[in-house]
Protein backbone atom coordinates (compact mmCIF):
# COMPACT_ATOMS: atom_id res chain seq x y z
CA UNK A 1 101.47 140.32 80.22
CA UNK A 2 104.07 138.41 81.90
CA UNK A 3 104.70 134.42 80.75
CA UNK A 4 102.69 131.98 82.48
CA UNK A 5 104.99 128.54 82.81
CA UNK A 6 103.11 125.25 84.56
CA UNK A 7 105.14 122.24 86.20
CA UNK A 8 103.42 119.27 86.14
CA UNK A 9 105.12 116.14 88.46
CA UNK A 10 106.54 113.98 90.78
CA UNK A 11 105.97 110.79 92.88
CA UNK A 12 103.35 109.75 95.29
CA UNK A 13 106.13 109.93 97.42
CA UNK A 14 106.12 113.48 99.62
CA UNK A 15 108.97 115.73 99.47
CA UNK A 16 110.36 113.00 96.87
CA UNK A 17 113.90 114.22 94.55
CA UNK A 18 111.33 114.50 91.56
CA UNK A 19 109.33 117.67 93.02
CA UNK A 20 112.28 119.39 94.59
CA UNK A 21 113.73 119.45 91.29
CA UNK A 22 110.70 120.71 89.09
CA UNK A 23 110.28 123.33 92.12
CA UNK A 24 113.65 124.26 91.52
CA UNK A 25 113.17 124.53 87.66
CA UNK A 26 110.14 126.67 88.33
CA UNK A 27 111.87 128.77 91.20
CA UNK A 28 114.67 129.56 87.91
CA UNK A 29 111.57 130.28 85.95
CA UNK A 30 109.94 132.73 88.40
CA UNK A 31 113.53 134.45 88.98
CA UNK A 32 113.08 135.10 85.15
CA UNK A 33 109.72 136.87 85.39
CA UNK A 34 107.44 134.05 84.84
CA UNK A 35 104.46 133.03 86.79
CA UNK A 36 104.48 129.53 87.94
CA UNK A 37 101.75 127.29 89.10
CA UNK A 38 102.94 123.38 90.52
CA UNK A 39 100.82 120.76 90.06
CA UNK A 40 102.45 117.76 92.75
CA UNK A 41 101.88 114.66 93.11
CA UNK A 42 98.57 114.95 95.05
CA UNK A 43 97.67 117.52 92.16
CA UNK A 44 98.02 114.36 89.73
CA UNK A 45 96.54 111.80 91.82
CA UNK A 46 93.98 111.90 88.85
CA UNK A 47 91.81 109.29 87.02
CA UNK A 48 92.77 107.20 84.56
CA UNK A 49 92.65 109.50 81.50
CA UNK A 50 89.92 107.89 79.10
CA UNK A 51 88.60 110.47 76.26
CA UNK A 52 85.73 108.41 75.31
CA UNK A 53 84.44 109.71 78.64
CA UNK A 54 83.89 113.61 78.90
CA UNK A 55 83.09 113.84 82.41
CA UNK A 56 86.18 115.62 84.17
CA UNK A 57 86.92 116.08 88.11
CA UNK A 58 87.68 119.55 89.52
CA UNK A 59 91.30 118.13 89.89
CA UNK A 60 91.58 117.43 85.97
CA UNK A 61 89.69 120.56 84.84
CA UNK A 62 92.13 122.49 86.98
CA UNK A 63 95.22 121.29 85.11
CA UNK A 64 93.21 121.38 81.34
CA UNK A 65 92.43 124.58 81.91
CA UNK A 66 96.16 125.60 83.12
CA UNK A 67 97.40 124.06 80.07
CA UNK A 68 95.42 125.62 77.99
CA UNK A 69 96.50 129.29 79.37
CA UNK A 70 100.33 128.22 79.57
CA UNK A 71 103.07 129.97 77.49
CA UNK A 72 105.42 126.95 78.82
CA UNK A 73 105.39 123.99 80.62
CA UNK A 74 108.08 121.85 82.27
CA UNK A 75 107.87 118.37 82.72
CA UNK A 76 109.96 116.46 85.77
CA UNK A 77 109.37 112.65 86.18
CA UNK A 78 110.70 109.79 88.11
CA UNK A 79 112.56 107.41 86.17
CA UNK A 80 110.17 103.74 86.64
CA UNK A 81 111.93 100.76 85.15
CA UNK A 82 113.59 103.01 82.37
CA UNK A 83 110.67 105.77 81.11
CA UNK A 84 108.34 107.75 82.48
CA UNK A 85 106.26 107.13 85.87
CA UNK A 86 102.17 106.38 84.85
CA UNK A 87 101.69 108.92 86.95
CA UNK A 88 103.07 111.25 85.10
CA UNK A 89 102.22 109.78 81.69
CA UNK A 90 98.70 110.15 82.95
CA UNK A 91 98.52 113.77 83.69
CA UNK A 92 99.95 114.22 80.06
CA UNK A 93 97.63 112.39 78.56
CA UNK A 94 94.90 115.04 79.45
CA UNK A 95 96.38 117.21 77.18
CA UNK A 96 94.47 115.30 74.31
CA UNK A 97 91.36 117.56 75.90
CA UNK A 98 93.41 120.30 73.87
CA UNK A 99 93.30 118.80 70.62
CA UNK A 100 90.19 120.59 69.34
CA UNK A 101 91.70 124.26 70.92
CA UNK A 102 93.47 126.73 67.99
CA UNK A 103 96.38 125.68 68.52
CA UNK A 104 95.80 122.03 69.37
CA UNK A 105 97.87 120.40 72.44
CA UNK A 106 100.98 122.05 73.53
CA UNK A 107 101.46 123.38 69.55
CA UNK A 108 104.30 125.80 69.33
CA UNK A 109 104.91 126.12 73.44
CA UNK A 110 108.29 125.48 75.17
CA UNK A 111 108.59 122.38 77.31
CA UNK A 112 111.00 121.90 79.59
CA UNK A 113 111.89 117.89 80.57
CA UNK A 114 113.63 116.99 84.27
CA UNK A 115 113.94 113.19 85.00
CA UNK A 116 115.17 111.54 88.34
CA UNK A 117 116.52 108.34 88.84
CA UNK A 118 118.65 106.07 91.07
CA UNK A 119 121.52 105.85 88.03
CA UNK A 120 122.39 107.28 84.82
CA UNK A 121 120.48 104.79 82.59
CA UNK A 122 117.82 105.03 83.57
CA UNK A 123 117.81 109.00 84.11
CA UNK A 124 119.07 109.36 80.49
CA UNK A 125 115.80 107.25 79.41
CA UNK A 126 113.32 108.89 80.78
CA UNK A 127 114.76 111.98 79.46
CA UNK A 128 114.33 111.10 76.35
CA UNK A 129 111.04 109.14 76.75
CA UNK A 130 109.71 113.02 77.79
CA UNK A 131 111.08 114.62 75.24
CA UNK A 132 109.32 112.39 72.19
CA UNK A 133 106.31 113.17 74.36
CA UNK A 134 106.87 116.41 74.35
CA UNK A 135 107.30 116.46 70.51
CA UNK A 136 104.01 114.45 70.27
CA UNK A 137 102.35 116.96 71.64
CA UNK A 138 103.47 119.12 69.39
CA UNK A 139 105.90 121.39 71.93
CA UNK A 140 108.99 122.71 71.39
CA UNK A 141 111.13 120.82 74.34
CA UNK A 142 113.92 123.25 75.25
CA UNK A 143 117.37 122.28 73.95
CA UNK A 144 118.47 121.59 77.58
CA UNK A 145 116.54 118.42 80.00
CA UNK A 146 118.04 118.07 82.92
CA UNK A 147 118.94 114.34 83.75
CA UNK A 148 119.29 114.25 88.16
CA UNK A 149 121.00 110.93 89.12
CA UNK A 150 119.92 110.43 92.78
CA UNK A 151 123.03 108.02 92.86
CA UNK A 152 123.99 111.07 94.76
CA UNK A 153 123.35 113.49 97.04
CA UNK A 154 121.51 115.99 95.41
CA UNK A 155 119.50 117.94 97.92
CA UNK A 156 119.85 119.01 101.95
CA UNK A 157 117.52 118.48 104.25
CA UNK A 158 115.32 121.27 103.58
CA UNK A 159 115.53 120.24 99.57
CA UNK A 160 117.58 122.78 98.71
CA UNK A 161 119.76 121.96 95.38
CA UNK A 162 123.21 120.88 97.10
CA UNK A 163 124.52 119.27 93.73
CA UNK A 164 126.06 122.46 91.24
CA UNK A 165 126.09 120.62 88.07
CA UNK A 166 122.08 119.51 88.54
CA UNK A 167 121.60 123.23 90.33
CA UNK A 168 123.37 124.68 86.66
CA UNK A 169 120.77 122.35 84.56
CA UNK A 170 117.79 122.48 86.66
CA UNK A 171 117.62 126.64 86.45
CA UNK A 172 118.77 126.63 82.79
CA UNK A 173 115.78 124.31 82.11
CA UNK A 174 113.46 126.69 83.54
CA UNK A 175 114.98 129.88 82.24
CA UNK A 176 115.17 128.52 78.72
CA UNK A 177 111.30 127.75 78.22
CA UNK A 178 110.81 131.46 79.94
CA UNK A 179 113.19 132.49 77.30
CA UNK A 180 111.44 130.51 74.51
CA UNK A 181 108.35 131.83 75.67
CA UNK A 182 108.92 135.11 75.63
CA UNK A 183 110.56 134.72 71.77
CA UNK A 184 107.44 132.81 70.42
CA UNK A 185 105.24 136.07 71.94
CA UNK A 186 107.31 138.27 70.55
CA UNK A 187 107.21 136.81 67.00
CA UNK A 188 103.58 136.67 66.08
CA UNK A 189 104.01 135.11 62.90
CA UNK A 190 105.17 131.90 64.52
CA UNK A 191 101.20 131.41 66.00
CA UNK A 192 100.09 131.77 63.06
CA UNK A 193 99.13 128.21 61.86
C-alpha cells in the first residue's frame, strides 16, 4: 500500500508563491512513491469552522475525510502580519472533526510545514506558528520546514522552482514526511496507543 501524503494551502490569490511551493513539496513527495492529493486555495475557500455545528459541506467533508486516510500531510501558508493566513488556520481547524477517530487528529503522522513571505521575519514566524500547530495536533512536524522569502525571485514564469536553496528545502520537506511515513508503517508498535 503505497503512502498517501495531503497538502493543504495557499492564498486566494491564483498561481500565488504559496501553492507553487506546496506543489513542489508534493511533486518531491510523489517522486518518492507517495500519492498526493492538493487541496488549493479554492479547495479551502471553506466555512468558518464552528464544531458546535455538525453540518459539513461537500468541500469540508472532502478534506475530513482525506485527513483521516493520510499517512502525512504538509502544510504551506502565506506569512499574514507575522503567522499563519485564516485561511489556512481555518482548514486546520477541521481537523478537530478527528478528535473522536483512534488515533485522534493528526496523532503520530508526519507533517511537513512551508511558509511564504515578503522577508525573513516574517517567513521564520509563520514557520514556527505551523509547527506548534502541527504539534497541537498531535503530528510529528518533520525536522526540516522550509521558510521561502519572496524577497526574491523564487519561481519562473511557469512556477517552476528557480531558487536552489528553497528548491533543496522544498523537496526535502516532502521527501522527509514520505520518509517518516513509511518508518511509522513499518514500526507497528508506534500506533499502538
Amino acid at each position: 500500500m503505497s503512502i498517501f501524503v495531503v497538502g493543504l494551502g495557499g492564498t486566494t490569490r491564483e498561481n500565488s508563491s504559496t501553492e507553487k511551493a506546496l506543489r513542489a513539496s508534493l511533486a518531491a513527495a510523489e517522486r518518492a512513491g507517495a500519492e498526493t492529493l492538493l487541496f488549493g486555495a479554492d479547495d479551502l475557500d471553506l466555512p468558518m469552522y464552528a464544531p458546535e455545528r455538525p453540518d459539513r459541506t461537500s468541500s469540508a467533508l472532502r478534506l475530513v475525510d482525506a485527513l483521516r486516510r493520510c499517512d502525512g500531510l504538509v502544510v504551506a501558508s502565506p506569512g499574514y502580519h507575522g503567522t499563519l493566513s485564516g485561511l489556512v488556520k481555518n482548514a486546520l481547524d477541521y481537523i478537530e472533526d478527528l478528535r473522536d477517530d483512534d488515533p485522534p487528529y493528526l496523532d503520530g503522522r508526519a507533517v511537513g510545514t512551508i511558509a511564504c513571505a515578503y522577508g525573513w521575519p516574517a517567513t521564520i514566524h509563520t514557520l514556527a506558528a505551523l509547527r506548534s500547530v502541527a504539534h497541537a495536533l498531535r503530528g510529528w512536524p518533520t525536522p526540516m520546514g522550509a521558510g521561502v522569502n519572496t524577497a526574491g525571485e523564487v519561481f519562473d514564469e511557469q512556477g517552476r522552482v528557480i531558487d536552489d536553496k528553497s528548491q533543496m528545502q522544498l523537496e526535502l520537506v516532502g521527501r522527509q514526511v514520505v520518509e517518516f511515513a513509511r518508518m511509522r508503517r513499518a514500526m507497528p508498535q508506534l500506533q499502538a496507543n
